[in-house]
N, C-alpha and C. Protein backbone atom coordinates (compact mmCIF):
# COMPACT_ATOMS: atom_id res chain seq x y z
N UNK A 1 -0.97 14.36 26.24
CA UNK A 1 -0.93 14.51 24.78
C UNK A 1 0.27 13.78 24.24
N UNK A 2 0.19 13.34 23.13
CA UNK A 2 0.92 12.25 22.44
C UNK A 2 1.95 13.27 21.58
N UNK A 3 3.54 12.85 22.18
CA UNK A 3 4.71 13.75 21.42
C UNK A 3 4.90 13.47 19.49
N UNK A 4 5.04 14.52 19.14
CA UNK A 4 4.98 14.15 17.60
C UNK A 4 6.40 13.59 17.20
N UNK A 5 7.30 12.92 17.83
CA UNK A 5 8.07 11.91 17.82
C UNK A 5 7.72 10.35 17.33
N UNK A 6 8.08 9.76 16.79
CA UNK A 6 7.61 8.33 16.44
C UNK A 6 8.26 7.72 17.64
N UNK A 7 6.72 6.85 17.98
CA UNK A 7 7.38 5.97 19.12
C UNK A 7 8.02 4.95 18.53
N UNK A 8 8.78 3.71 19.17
CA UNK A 8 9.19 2.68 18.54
C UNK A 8 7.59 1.81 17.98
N UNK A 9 6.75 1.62 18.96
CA UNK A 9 6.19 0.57 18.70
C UNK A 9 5.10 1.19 17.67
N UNK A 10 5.38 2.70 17.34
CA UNK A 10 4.30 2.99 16.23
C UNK A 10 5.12 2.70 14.67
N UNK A 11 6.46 2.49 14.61
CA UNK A 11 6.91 2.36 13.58
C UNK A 11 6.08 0.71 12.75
N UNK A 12 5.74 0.84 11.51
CA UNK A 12 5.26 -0.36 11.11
C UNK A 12 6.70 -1.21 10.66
N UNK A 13 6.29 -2.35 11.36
CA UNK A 13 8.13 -3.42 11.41
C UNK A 13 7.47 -4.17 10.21
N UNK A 14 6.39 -4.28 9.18
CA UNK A 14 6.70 -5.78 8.48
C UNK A 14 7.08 -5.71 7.46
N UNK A 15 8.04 -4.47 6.84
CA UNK A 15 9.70 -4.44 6.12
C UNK A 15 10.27 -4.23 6.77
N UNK A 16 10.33 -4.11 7.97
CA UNK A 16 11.75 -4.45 8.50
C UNK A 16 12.50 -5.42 8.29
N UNK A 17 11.50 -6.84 8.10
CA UNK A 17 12.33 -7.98 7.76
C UNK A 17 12.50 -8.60 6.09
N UNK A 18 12.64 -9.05 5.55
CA UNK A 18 12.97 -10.15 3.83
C UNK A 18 10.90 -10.12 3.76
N UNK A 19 10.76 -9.51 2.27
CA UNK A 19 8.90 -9.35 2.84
C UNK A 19 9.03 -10.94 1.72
N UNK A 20 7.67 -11.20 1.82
CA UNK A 20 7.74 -12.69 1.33
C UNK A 20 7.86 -13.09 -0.07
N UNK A 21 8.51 -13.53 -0.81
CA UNK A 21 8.77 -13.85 -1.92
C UNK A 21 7.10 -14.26 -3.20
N UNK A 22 5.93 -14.06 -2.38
CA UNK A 22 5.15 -14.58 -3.48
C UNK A 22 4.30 -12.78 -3.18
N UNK A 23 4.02 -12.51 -4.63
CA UNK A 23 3.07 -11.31 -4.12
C UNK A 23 1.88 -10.88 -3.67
N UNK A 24 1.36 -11.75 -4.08
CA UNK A 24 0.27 -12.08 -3.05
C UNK A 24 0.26 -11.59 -1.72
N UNK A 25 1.21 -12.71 -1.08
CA UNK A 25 1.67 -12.34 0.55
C UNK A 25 2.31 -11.32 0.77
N UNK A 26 2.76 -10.61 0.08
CA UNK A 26 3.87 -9.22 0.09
C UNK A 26 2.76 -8.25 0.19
N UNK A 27 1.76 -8.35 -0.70
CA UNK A 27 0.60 -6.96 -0.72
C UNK A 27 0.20 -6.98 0.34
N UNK A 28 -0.40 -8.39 1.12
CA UNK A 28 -0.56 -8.39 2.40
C UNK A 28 -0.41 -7.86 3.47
N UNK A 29 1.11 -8.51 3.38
CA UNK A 29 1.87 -7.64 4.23
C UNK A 29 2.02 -6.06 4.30
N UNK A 30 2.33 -5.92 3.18
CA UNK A 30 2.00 -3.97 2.84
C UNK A 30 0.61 -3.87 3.46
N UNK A 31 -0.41 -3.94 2.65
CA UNK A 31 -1.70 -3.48 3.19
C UNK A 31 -1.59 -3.63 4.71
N UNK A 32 -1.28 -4.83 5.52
CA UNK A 32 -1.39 -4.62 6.79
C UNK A 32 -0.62 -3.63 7.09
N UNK A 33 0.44 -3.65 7.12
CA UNK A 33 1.96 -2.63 7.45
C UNK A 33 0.77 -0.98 7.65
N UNK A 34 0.08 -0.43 6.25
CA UNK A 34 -0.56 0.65 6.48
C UNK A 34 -1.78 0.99 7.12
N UNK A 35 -2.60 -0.51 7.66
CA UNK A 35 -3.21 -0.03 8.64
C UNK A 35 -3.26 0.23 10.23
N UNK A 36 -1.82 -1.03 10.21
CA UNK A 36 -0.68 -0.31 11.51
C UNK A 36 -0.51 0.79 11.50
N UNK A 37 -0.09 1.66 10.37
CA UNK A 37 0.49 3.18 10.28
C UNK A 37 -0.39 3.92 10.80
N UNK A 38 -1.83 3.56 10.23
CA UNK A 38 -3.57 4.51 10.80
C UNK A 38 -3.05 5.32 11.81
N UNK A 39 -3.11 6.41 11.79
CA UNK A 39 -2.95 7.59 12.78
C UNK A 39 -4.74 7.22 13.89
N UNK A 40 -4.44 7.77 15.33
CA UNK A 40 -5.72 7.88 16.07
C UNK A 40 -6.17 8.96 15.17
N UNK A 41 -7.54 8.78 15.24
CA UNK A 41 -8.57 9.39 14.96
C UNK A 41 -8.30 10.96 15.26
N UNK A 42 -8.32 11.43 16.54
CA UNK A 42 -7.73 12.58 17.10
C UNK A 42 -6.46 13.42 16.73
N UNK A 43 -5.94 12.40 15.91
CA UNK A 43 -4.23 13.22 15.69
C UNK A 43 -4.58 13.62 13.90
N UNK A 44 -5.56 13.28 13.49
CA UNK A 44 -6.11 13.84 12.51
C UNK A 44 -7.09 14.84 11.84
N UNK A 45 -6.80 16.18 11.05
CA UNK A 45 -7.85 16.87 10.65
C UNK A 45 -8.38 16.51 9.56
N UNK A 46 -9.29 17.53 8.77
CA UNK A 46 -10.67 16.79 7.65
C UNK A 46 -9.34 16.35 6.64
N UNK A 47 -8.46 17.03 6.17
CA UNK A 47 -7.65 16.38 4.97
C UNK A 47 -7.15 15.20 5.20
N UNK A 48 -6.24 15.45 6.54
CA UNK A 48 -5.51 13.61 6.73
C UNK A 48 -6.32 12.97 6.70
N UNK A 49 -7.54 12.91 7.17
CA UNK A 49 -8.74 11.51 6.77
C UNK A 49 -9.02 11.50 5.73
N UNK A 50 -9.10 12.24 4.88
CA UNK A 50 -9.51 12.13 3.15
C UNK A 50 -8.40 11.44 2.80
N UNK A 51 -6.93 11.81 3.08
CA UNK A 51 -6.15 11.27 1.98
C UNK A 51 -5.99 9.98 2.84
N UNK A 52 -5.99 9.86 3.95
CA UNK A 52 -5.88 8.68 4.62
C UNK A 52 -6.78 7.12 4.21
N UNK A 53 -8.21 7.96 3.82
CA UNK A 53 -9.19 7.41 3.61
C UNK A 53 -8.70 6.92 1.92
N UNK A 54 -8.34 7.35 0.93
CA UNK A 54 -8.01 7.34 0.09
C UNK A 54 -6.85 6.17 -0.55
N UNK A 55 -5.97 6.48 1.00
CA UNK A 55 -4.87 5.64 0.54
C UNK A 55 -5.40 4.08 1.03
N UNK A 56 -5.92 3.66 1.80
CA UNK A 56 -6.62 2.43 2.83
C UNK A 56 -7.36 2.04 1.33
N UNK A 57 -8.51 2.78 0.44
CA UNK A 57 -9.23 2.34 -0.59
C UNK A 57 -8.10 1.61 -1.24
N UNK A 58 -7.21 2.60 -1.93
CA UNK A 58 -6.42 2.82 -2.98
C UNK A 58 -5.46 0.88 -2.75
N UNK A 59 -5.05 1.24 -1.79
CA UNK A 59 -3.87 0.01 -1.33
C UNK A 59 -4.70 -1.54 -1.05
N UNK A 60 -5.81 -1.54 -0.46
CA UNK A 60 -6.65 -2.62 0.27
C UNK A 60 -7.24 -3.09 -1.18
N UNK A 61 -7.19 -2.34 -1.67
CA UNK A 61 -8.05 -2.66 -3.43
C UNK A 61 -7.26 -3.38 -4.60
N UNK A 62 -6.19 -2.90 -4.17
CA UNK A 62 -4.78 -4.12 -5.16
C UNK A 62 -4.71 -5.13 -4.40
N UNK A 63 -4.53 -5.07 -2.97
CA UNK A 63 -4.76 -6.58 -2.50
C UNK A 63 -5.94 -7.58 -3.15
N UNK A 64 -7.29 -7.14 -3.09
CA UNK A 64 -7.97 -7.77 -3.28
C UNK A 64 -8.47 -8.32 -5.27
N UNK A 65 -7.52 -7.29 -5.36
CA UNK A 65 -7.50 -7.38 -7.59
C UNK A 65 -6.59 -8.93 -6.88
N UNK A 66 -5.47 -8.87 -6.61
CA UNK A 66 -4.53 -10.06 -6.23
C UNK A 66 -5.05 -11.11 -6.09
N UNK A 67 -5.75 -11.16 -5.04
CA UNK A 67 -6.79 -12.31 -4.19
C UNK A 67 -7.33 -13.12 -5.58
N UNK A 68 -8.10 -11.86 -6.31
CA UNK A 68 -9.28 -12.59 -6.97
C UNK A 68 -8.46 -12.76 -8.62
N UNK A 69 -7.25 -12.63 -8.98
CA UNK A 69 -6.57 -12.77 -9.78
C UNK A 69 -6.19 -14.76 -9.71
N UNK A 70 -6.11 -14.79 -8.15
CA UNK A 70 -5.77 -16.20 -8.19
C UNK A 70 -6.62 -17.17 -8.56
N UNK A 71 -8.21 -16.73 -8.74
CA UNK A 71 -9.34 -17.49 -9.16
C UNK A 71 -9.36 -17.38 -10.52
N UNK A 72 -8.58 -16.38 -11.33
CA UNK A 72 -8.99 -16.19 -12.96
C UNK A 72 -8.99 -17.19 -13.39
N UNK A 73 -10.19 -17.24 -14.68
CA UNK A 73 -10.60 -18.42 -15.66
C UNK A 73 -9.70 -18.06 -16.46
N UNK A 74 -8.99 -17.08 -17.11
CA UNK A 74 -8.34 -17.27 -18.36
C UNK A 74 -7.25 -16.00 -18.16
N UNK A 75 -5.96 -16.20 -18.80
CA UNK A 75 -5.03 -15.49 -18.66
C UNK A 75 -5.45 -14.16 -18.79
N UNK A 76 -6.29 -13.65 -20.01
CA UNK A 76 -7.01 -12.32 -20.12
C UNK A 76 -7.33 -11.50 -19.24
N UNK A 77 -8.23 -12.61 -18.42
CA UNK A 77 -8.92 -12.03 -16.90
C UNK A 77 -7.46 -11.88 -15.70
N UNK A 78 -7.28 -12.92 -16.00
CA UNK A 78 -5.49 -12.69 -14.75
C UNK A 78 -4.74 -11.15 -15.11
N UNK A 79 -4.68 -11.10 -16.21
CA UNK A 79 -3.71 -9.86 -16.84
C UNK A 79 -4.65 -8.84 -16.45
N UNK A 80 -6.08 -8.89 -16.38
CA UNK A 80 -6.70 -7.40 -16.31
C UNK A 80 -7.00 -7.29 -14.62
N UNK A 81 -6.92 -8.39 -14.09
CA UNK A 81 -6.71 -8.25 -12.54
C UNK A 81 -5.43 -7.69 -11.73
N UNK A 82 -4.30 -8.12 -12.36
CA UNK A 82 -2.93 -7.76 -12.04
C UNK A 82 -3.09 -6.22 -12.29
N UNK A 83 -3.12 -5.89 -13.82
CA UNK A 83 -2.44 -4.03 -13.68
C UNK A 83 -3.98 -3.65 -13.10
N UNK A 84 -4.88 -3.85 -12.79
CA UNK A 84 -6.38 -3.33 -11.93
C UNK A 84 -5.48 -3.07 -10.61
N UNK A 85 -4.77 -4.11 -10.00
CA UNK A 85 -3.73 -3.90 -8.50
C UNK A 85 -2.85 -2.71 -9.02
N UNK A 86 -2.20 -2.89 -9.83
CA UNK A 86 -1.01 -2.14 -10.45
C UNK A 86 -1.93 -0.66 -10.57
N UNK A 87 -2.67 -0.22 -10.70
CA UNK A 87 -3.21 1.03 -11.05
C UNK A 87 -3.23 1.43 -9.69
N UNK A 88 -4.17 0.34 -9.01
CA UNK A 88 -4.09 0.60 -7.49
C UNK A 88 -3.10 0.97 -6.45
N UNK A 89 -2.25 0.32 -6.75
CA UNK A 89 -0.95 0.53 -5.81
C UNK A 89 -0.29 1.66 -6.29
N UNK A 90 -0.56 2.25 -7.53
CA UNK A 90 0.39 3.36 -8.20
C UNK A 90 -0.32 4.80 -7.55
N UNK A 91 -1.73 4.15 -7.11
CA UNK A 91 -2.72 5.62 -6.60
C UNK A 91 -2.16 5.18 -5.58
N UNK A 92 -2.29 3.96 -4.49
CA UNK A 92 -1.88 4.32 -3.15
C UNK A 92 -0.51 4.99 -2.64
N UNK A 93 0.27 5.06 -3.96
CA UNK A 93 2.03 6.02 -3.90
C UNK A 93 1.24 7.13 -4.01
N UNK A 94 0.81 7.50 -4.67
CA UNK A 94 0.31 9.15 -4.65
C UNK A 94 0.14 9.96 -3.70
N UNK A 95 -1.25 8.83 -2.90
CA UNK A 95 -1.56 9.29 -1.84
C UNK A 95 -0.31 9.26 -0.57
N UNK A 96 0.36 8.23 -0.58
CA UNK A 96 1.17 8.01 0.13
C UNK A 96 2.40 9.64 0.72
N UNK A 97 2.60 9.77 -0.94
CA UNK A 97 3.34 10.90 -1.00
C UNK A 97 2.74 12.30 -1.05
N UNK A 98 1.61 12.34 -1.08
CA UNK A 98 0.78 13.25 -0.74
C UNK A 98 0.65 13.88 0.46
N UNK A 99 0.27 12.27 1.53
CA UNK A 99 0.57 12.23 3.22
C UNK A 99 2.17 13.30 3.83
N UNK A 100 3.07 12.13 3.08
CA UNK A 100 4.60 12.76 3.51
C UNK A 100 4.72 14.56 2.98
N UNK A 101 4.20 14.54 1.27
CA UNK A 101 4.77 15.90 1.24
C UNK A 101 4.16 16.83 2.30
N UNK A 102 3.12 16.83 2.77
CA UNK A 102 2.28 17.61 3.86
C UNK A 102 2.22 17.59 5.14
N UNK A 103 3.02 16.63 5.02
CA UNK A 103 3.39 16.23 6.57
C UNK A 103 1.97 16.23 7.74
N UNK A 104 1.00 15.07 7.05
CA UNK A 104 -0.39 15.23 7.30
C UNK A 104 0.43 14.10 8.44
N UNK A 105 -0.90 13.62 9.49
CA UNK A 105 -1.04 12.90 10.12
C UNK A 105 -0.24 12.00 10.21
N UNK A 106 0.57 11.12 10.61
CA UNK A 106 0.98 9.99 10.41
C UNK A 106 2.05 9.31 9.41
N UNK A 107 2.16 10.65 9.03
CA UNK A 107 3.77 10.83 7.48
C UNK A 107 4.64 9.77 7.83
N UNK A 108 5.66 10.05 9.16
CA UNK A 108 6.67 9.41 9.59
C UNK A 108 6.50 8.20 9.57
N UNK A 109 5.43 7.67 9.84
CA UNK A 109 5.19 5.96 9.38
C UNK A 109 4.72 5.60 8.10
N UNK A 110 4.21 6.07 7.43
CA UNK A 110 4.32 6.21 5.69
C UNK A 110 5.66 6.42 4.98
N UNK A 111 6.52 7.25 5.33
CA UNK A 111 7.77 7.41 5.00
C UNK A 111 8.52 5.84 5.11
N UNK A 112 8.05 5.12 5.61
CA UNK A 112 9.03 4.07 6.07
C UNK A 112 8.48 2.93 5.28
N UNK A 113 7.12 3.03 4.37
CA UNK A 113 6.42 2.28 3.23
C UNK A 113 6.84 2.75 2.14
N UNK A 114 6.88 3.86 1.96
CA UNK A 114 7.26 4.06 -0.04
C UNK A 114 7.80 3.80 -0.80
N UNK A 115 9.12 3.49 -0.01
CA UNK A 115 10.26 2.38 -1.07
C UNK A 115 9.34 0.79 -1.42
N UNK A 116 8.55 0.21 -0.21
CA UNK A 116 7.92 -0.95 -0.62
C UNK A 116 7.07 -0.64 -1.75
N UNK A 117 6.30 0.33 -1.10
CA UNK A 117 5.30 0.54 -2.22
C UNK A 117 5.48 0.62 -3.89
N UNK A 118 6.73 1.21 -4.00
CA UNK A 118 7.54 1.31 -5.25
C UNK A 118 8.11 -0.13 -5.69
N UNK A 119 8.46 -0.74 -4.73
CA UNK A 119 8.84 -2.20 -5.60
C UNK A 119 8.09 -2.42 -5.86
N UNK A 120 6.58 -2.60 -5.15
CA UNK A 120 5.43 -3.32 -5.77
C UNK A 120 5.06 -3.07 -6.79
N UNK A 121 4.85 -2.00 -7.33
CA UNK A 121 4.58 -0.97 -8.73
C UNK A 121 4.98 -1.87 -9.60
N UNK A 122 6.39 -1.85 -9.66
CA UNK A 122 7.85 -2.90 -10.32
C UNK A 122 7.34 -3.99 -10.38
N UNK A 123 6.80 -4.87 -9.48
CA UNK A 123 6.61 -5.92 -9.21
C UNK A 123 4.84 -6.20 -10.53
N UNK A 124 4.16 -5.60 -10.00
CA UNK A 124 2.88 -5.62 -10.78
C UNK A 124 3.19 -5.78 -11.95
N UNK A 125 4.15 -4.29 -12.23
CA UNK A 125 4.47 -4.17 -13.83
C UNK A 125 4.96 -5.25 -14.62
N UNK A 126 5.92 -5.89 -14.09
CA UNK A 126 6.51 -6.97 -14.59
C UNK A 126 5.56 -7.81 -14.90
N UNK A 127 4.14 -8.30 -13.82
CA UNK A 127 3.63 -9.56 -13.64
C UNK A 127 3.04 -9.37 -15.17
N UNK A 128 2.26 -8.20 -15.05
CA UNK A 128 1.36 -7.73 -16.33
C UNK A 128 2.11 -7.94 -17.59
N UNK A 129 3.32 -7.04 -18.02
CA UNK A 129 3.76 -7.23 -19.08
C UNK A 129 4.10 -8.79 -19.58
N UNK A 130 4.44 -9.36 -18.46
CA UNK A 130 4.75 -10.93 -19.14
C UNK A 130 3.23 -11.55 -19.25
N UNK A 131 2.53 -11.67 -18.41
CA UNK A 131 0.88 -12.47 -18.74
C UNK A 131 0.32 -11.75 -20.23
N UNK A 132 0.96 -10.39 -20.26
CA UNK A 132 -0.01 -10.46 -21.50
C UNK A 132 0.57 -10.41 -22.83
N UNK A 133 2.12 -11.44 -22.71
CA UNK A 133 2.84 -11.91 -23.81
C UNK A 133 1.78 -12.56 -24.42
């Protein structure tokens, strides 16, 4: 049986390092970072998979507002793609902190995302308020 200690190699490392200056690649990186975090299947009951399940929607879904933000025809559509991520990423903190306050499944490696997750928020917010000068 697996000690409820964080191993090293379960910690997610990709803030450990400078995350990448375009956001795009930063959500990326986040979104991957939390499906590194994915607890086994087994170390989870019916709630940690709901909110687990929740946060994977919530986070994987601003990536992809991002993605398809870079195809927008008109600033309008860019601005309603950006805070569409921005809504997204503000639910995947929820859930995030939802995980930690309950100390569901897999907290300890979520704990080590929320400060990112919070710049990104910052980060969205900004993009939005200026595109829709």
């Amino acid at each position: 049986m697996r000690q409820a200690a964080v191993l090293q190699e379960d910690v997610p490392t990709v803030m450990a390092h400078q995350p990448p200056f375009a956001i795009r690649d930063r959500v990326f990186e986040f979104v991957s970072a939390v499906v590194r975090a994915y607890p086994r299947a087994r170390e989870m009951d019916d709630a940690g998979r709901q909110v687990w399940r929740q946060l994977w929607n919530a986070v994987s879904s601003a990536g992809a507002h991002l993605e398809e933000a870079q195809g927008a025809g008109t600033r309008r559509h860019f601005t309603a793609l950006v805070r569409g991520a921005q809504r997204e990423m503000r639910e995947g903190h929820y859930w995030m902190r939802l995980l930690t306050a309950n100390r569901l499944a897999g907290h300890e490696r979520i704990e080590l995302l929320i400060g990112e997750a919070n710049e990104l928020v910052a980060i969205l917010t900004a993009i939005s308020r200026k595109a829709s000068r």
